[in-house]
Protein backbone atom coordinates (compact mmCIF):
# COMPACT_ATOMS: atom_id res chain seq x y z
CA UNK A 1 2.93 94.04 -116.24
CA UNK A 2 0.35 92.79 -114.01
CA UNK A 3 -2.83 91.83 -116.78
CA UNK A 4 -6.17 90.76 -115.76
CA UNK A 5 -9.95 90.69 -117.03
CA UNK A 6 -11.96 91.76 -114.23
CA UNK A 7 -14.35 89.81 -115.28
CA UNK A 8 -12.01 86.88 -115.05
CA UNK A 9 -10.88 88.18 -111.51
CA UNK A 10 -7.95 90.27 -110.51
CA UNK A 11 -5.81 87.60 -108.76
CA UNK A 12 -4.14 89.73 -105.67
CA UNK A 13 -4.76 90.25 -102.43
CA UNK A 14 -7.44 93.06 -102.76
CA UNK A 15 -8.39 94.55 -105.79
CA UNK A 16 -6.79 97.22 -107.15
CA UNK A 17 -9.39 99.23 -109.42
CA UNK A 18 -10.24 101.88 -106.75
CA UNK A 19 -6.45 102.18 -105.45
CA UNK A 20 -5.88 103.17 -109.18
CA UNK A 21 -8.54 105.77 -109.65
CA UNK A 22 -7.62 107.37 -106.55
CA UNK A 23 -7.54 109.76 -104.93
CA UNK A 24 -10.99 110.86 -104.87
CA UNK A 25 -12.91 113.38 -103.17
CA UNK A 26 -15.19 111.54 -100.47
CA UNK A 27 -18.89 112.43 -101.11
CA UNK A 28 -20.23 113.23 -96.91
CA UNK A 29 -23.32 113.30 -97.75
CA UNK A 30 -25.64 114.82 -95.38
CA UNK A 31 -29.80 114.19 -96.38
CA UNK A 32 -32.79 113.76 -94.24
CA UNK A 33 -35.97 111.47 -94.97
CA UNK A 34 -39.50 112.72 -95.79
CA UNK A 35 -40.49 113.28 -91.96
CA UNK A 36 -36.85 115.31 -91.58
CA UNK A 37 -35.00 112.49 -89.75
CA UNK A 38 -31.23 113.17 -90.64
CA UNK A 39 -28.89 111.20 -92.20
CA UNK A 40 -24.86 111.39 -92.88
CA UNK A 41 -22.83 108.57 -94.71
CA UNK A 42 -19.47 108.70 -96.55
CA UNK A 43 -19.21 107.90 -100.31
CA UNK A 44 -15.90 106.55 -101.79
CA UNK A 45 -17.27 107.39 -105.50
CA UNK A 46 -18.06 110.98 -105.52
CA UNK A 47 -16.59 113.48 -108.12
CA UNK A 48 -17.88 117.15 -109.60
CA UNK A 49 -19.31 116.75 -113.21
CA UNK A 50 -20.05 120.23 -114.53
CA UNK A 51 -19.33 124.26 -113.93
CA UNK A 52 -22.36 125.94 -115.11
CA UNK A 53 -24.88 124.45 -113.44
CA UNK A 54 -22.20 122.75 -110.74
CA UNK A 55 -23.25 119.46 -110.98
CA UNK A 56 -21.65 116.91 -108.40
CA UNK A 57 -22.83 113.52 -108.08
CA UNK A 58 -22.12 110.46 -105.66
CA UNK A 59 -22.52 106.56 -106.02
CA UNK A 60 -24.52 104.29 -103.93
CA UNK A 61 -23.48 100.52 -104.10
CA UNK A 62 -27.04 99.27 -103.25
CA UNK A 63 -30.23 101.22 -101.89
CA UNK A 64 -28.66 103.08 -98.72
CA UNK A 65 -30.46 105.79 -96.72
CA UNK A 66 -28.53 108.53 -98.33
CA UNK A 67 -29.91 107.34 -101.68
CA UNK A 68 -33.57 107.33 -100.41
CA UNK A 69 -33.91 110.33 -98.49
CA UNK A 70 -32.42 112.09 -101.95
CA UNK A 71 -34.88 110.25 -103.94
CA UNK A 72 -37.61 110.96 -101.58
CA UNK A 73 -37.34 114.51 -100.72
CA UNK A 74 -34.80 115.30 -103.78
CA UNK A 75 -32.00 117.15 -101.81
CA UNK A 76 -28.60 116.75 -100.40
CA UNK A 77 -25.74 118.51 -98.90
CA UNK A 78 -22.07 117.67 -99.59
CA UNK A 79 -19.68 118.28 -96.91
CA UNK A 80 -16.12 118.91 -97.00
CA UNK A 81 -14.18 115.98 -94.79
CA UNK A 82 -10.48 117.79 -93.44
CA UNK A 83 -8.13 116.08 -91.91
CA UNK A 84 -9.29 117.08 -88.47
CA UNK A 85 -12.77 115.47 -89.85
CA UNK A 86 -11.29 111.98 -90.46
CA UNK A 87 -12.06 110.22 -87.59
CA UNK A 88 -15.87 111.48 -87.69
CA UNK A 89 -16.42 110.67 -91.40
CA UNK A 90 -14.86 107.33 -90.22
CA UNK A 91 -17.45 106.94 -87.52
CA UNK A 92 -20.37 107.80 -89.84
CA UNK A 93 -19.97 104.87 -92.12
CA UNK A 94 -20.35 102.38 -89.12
CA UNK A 95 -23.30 99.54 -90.02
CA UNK A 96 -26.12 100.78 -88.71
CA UNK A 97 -30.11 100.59 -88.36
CA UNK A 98 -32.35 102.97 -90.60
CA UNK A 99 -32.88 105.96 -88.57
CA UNK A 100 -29.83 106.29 -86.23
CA UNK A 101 -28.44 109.85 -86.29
CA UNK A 102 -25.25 109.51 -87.56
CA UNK A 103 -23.62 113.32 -86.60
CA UNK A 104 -25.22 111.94 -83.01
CA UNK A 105 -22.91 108.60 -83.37
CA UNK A 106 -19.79 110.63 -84.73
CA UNK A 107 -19.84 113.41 -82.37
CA UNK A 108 -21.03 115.76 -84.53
CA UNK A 109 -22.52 119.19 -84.66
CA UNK A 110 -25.48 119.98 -87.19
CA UNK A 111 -25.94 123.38 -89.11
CA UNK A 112 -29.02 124.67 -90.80
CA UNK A 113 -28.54 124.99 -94.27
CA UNK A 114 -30.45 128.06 -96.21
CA UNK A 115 -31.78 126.74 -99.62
CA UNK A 116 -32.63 122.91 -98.70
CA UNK A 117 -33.61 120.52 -95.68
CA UNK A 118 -30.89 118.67 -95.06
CA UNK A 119 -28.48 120.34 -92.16
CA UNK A 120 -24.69 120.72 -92.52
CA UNK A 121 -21.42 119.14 -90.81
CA UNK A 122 -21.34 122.24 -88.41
CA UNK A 123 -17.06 121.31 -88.11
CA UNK A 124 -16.88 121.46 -92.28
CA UNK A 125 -15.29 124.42 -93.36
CA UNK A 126 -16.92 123.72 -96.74
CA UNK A 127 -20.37 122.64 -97.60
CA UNK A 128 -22.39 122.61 -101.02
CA UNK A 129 -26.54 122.50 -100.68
CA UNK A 130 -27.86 120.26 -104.05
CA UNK A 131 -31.17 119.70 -105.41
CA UNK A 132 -31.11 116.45 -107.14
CA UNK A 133 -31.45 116.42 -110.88
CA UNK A 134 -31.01 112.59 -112.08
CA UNK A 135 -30.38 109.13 -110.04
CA UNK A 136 -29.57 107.21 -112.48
CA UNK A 137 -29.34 103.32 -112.13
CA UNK A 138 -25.71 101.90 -114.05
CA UNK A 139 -25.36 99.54 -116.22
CA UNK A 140 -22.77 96.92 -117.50
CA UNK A 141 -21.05 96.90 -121.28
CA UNK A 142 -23.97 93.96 -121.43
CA UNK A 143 -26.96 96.47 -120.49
CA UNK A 144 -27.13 94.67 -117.32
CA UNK A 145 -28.31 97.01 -114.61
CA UNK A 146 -25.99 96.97 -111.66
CA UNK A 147 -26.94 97.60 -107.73
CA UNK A 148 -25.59 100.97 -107.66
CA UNK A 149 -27.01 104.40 -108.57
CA UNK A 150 -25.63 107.33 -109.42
CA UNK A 151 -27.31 110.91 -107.88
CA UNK A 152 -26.39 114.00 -109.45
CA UNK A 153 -27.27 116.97 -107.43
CA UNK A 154 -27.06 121.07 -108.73
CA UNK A 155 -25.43 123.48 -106.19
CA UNK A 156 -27.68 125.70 -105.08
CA UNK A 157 -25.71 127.21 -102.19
CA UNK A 158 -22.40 127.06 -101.01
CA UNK A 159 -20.74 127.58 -97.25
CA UNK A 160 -17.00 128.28 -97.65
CA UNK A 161 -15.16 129.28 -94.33
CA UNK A 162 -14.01 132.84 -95.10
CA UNK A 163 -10.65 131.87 -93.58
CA UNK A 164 -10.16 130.07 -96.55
CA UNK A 165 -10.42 132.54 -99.29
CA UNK A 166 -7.16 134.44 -100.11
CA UNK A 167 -7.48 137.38 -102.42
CA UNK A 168 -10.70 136.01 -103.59
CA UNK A 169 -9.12 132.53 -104.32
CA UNK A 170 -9.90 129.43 -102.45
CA UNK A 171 -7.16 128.03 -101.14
CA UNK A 172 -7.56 124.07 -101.65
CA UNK A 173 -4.61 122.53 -99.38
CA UNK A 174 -5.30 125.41 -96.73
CA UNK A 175 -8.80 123.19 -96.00
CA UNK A 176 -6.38 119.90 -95.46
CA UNK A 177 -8.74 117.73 -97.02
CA UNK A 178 -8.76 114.18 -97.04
CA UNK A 179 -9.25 111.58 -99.85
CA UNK A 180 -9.40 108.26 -100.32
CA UNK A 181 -6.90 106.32 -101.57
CA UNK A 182 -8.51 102.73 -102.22
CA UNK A 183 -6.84 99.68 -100.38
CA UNK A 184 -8.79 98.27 -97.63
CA UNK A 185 -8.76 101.48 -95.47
CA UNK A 186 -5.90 103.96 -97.19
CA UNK A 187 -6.90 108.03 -97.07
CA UNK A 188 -4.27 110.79 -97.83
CA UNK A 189 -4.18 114.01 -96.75
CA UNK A 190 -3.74 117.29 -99.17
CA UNK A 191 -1.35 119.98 -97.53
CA UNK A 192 0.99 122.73 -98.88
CA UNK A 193 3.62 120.62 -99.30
CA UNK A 194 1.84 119.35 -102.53
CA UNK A 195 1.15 122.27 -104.41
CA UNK A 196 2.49 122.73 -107.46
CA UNK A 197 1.31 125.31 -110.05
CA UNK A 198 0.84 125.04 -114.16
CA UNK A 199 -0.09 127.32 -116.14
CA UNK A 200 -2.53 126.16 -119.04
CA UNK A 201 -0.92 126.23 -122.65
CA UNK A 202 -1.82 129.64 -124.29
């Protein structure tokens, strides 16, 4: 077995911890600033938290624009990245300057959403509108705060492509999406050929 302390470092090539805890949804998170500038940026640490509210939440590593504009107008939209998507979502995590229109430099279409500011991925067959309810700065084990901050955002309204509803069940591997893997760039993509069903002990 392979040990290590992070702390200590992890001794190989790249490190491993997010190729372990992987895959992972990708937060695209769409937001706009106070005067309604948009914004979109991908977010390797993104996850759903809760049912009732649906709470999802995504990680900034350091004080990025998608962080901001939620803290500053308090809204977000998540938006489904498919593997027809990939290259786009690729293209709006390029380096940037504040204020460059990311669905402009990916190609992208915008979509009005209904209950917040922020527009949609027009291409995303999926897309969830939040209202932010905590942004929480992490910690260490030490109490330590870290540069990273975690936004949690309630659903408020979600856009599902009917297409992708079955007998009034959504159909997760039908949307193709992508994940990512960890690794310096490695994403997989969920199709029908990885379905496998279980029913829950009774």
């Amino acid at each position: 077995m392979h040990f290590y302390e992070p702390r200590l470092g992890h001794g190989l090539r790249h490190d491993p911890f997010n190729s372990i805890v992987a895959p992972r949804p990708i937060g695209w998170i769409s937001t706009c600033d106070a005067g309604g500038a948009p914004n979109l940026a991908p977010y390797s640490f993104f996850n759903a938290f809760n049912y009732t509210p649906p709470l999802v939440g995504f990680a900034s590593l350091g004080e990025k624009d998608s962080l901001r504009n939620a803290r500053a107008t308090g809204e977000f939209v998540w938006n489904l990245v498919t593997r027809t998507l990939a290259d786009a979502m690729n293209q709006s995590c390029a380096p940037v300057a504040c204020g460059v229109n990311e669905f402009e430099l990916a190609g992208l279409h915008s979509a009005p959403s209904r209950l917040v500011r922020p527009p949609r991925v027009a291409a995303s067959p999926v897309a969830l509108e939040c209202k932010v309810t905590q942004i929480i700065q992490l910690t260490a084990h030490s109490g330590a705060p870290v540069n990273t901050w975690l936004t949690m955002g309630e659903v408020v309204a979600v856009h599902i492509d009917e297409s992708l509803i079955e007998d009034g069940v959504y159909q997760t591997a039908k949307a193709h999406p992508v994940v990512r893997g960890g690794g310096p760039g490695d994403y997989f993509h969920i199709g029908p050929e990885q379905l496998f069903r279980m029913g829950r002990p009774t």
